[in-house]
N, C-alpha and C. Protein backbone atom coordinates (compact mmCIF):
# COMPACT_ATOMS: atom_id res chain seq x y z
N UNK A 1 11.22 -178.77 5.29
CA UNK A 1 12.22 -179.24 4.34
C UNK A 1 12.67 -178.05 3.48
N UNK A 2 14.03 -177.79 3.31
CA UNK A 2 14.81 -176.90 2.63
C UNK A 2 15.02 -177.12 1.26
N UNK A 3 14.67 -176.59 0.10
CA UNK A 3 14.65 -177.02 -1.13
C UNK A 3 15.24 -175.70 -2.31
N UNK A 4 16.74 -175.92 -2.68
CA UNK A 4 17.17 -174.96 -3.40
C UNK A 4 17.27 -175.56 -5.12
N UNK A 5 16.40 -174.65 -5.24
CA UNK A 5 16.32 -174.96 -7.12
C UNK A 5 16.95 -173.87 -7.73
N UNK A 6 17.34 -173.90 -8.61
CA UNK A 6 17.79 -173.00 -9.75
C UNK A 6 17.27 -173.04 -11.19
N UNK A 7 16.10 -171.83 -11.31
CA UNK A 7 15.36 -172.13 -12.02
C UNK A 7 14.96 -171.11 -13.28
N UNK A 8 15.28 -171.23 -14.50
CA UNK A 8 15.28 -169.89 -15.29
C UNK A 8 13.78 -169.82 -16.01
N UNK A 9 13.15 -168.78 -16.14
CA UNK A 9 11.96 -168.78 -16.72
C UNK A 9 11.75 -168.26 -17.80
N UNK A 10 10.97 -169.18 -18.90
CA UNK A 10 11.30 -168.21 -20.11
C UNK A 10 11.55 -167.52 -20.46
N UNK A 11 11.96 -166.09 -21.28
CA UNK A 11 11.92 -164.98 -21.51
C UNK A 11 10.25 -164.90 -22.33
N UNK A 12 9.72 -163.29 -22.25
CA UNK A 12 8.55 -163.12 -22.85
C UNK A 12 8.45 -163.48 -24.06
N UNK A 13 9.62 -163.48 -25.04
CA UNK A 13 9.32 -163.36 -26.37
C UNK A 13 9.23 -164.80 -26.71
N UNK A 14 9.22 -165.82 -25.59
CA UNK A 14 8.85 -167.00 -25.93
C UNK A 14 7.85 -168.01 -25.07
N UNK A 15 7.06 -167.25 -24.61
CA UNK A 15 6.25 -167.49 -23.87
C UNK A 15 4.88 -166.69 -24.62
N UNK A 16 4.82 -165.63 -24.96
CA UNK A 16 3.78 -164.63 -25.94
C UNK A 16 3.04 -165.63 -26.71
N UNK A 17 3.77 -166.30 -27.67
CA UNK A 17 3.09 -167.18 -28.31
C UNK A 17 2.00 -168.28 -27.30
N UNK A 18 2.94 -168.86 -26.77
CA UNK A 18 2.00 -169.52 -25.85
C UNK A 18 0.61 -169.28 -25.39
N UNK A 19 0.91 -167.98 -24.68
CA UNK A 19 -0.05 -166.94 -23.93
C UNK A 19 -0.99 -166.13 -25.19
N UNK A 20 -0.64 -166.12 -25.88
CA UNK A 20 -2.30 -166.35 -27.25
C UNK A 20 -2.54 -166.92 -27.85
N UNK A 21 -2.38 -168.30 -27.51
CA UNK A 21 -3.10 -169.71 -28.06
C UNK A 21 -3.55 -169.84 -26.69
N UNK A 22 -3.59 -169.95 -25.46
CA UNK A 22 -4.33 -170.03 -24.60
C UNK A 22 -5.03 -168.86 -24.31
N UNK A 23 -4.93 -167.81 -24.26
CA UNK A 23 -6.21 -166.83 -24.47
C UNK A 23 -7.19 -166.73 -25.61
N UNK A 24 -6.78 -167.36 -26.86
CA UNK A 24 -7.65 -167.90 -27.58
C UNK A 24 -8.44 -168.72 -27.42
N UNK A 25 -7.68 -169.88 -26.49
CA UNK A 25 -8.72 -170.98 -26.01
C UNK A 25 -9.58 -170.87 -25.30
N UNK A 26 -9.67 -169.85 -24.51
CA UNK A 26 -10.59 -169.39 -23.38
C UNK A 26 -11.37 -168.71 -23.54
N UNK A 27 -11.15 -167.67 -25.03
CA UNK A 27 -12.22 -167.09 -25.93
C UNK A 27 -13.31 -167.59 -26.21
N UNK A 28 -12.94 -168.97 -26.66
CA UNK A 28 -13.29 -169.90 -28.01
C UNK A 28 -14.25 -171.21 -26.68
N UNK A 29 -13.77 -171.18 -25.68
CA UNK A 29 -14.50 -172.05 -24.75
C UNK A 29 -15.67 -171.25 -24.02
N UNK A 30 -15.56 -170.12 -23.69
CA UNK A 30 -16.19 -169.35 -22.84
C UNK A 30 -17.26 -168.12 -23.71
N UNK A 31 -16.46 -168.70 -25.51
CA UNK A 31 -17.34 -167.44 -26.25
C UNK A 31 -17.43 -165.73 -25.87
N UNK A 32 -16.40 -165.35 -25.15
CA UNK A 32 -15.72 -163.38 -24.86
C UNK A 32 -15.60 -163.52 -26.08
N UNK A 33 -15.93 -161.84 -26.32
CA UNK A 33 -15.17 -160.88 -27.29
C UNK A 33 -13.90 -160.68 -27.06
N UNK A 34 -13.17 -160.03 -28.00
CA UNK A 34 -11.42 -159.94 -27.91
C UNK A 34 -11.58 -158.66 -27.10
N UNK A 35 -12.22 -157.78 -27.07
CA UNK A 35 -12.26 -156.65 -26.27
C UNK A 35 -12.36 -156.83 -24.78
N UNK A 36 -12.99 -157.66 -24.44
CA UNK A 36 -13.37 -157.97 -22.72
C UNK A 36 -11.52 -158.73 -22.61
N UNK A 37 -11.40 -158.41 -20.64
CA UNK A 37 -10.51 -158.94 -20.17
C UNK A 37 -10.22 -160.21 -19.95
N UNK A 38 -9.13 -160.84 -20.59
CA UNK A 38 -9.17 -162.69 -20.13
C UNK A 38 -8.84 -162.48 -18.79
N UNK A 39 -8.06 -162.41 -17.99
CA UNK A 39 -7.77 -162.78 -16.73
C UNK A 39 -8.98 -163.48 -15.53
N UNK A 40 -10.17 -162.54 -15.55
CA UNK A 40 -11.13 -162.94 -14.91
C UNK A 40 -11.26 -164.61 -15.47
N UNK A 41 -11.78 -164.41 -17.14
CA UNK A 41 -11.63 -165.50 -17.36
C UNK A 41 -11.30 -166.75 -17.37
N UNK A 42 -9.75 -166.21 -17.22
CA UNK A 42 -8.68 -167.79 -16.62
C UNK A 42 -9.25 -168.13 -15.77
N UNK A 43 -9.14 -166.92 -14.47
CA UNK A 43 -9.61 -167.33 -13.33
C UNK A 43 -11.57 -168.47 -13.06
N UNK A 44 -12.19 -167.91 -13.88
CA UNK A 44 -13.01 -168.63 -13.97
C UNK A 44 -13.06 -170.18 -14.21
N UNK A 45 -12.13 -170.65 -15.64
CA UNK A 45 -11.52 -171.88 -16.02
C UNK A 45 -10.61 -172.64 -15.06
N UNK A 46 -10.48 -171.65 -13.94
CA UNK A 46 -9.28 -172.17 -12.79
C UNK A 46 -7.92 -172.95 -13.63
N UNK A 47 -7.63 -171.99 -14.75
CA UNK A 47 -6.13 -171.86 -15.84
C UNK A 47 -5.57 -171.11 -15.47
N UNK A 48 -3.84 -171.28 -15.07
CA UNK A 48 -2.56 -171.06 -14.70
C UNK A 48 -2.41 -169.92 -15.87
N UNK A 49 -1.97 -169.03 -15.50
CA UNK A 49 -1.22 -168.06 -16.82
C UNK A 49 0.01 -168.32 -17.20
N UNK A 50 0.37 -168.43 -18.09
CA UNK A 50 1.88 -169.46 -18.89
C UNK A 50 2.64 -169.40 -18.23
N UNK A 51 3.02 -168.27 -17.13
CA UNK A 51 4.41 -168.28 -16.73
C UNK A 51 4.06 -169.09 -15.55
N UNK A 52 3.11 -168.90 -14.55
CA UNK A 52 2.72 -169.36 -13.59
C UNK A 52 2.60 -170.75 -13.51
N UNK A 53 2.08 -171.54 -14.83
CA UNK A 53 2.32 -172.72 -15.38
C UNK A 53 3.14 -173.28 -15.15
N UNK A 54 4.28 -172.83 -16.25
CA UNK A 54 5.59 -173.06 -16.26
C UNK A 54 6.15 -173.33 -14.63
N UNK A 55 6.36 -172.53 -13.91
CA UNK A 55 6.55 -172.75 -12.31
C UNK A 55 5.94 -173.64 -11.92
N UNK A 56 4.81 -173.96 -11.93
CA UNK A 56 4.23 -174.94 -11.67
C UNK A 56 4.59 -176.12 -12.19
N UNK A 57 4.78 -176.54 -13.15
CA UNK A 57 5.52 -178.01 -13.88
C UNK A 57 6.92 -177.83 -13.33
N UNK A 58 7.34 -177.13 -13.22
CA UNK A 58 8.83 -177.14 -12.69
C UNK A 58 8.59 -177.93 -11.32
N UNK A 59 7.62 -177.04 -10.22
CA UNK A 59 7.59 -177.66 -9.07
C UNK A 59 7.23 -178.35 -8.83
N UNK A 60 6.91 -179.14 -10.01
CA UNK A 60 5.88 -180.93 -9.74
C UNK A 60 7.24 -181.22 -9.90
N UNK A 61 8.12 -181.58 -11.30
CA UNK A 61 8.87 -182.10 -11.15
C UNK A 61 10.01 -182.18 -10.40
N UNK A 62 10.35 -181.10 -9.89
CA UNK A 62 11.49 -181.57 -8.85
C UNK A 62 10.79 -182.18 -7.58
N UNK A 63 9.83 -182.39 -7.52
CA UNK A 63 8.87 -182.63 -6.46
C UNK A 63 9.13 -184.28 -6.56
N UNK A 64 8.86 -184.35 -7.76
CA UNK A 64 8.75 -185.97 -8.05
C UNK A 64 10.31 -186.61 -8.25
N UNK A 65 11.27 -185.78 -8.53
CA UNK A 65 12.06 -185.89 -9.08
C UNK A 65 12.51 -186.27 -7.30
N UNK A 66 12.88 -186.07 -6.44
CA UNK A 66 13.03 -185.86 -5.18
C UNK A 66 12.41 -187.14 -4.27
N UNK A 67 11.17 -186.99 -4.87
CA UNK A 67 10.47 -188.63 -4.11
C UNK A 67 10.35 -189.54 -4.62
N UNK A 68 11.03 -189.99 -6.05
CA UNK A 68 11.96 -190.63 -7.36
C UNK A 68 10.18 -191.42 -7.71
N UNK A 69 9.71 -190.45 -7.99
CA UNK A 69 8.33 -190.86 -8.56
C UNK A 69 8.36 -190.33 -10.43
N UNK A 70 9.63 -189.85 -10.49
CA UNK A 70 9.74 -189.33 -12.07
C UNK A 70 10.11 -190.79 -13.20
N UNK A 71 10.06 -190.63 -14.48
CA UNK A 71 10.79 -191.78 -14.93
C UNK A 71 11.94 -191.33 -14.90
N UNK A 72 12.77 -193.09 -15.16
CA UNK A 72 14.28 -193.24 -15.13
C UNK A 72 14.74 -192.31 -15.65
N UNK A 73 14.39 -191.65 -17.14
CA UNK A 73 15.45 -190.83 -18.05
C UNK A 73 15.36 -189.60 -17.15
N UNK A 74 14.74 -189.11 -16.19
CA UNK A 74 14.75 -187.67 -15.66
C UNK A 74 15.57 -187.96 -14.86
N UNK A 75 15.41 -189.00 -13.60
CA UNK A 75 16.37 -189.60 -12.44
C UNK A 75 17.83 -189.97 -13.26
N UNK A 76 18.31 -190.36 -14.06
CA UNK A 76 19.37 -190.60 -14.42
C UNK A 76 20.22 -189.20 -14.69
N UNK A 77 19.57 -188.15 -15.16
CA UNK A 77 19.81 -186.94 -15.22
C UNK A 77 19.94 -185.63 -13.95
N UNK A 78 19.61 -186.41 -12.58
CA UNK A 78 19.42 -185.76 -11.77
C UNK A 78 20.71 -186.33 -10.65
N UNK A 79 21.65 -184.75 -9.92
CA UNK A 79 22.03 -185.00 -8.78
C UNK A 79 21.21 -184.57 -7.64
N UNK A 80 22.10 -185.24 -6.48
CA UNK A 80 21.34 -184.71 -5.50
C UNK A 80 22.65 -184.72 -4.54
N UNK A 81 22.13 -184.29 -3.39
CA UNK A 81 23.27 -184.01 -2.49
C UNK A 81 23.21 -185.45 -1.69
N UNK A 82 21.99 -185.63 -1.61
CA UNK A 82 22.36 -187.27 -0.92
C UNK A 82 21.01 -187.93 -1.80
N UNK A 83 20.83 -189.38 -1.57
CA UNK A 83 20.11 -190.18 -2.38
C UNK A 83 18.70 -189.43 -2.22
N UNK A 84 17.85 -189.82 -3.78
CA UNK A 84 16.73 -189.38 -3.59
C UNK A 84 15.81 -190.02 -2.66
N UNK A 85 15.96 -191.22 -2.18
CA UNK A 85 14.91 -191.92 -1.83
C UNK A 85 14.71 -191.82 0.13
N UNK A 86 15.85 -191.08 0.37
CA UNK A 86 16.31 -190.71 1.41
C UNK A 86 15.20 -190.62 2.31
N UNK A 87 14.30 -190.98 3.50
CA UNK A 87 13.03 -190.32 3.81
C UNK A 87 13.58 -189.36 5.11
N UNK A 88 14.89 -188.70 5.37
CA UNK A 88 15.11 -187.97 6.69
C UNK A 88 15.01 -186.95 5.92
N UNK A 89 13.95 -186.04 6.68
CA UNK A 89 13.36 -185.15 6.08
C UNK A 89 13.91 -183.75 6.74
N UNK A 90 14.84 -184.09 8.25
CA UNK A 90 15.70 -182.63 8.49
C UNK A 90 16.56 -181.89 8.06
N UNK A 91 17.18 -183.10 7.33
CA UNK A 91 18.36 -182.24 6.40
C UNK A 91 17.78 -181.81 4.97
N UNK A 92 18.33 -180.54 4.74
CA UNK A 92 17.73 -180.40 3.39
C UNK A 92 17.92 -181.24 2.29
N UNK A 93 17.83 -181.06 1.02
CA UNK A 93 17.48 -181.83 -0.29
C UNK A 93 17.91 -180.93 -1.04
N UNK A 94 19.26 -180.65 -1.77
CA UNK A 94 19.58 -180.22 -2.87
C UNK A 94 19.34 -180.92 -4.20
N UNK A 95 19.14 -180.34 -5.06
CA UNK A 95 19.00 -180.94 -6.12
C UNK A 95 19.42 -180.30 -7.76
N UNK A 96 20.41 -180.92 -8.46
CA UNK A 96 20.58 -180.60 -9.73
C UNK A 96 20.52 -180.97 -11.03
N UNK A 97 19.79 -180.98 -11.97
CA UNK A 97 18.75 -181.08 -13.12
C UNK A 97 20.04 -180.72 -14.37
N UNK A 98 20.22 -181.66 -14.78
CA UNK A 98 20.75 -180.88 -15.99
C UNK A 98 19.61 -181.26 -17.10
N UNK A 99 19.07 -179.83 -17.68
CA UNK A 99 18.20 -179.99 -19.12
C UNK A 99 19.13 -179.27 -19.94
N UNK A 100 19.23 -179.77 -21.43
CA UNK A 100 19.78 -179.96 -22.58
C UNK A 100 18.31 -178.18 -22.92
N UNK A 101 19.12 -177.16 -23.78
CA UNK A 101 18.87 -176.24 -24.35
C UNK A 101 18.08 -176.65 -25.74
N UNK A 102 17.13 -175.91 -25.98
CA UNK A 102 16.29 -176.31 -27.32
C UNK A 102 17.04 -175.65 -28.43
N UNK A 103 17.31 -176.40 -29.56
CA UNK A 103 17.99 -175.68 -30.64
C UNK A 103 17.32 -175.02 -31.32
């Protein structure tokens, strides 16, 4: 199955924040010093690093959004090139999302 998203990813300067409240948390769960490397860490917690996250919730939801397993207010917001519920799975599945910008 062919699946074209269009998908923008935070910029850093708003994602940073994020990404040290969760390296805090992993401090604060696992008890590291600020000097030792988190990454191992995440990896230990089997925790997504924010951006990787982010991609990840994206690809659930168009996922769901697609096999109309999302709620109504997301599906009402969503085109597609043909119905979501469609199960012919040779032709691809376009799909377009309009999300509203955070003020």
């Amino acid at each position: 199955m062919y699946l074209s998203v269009a998908t923008t990813v935070s910029p850093d300067y708003r994602t940073n924040p994020i990404r040290a409240v969760q390296n805090a948390a992993a401090r604060l769960v696992t008890g590291i010093r600020q000097c030792e490397h988190i990454m191992p860490v995440l990896r230990q917690l089997h925790w997504l690093p924010v951006r990787q996250h982010i991609e990840f919730k994206m690809a659930v939801l168009v996922y769901k959004l697609l096999n109309v397993l999302s709620p109504q207010y997301l599906t009402d917001n969503a085109n597609s090139s043909q119905p979501l519920a469609d199960d012919d799975f040779d032709r691809p599945k376009l799909l377009q999302v309009m999300f509203l910008e955070p003020a």
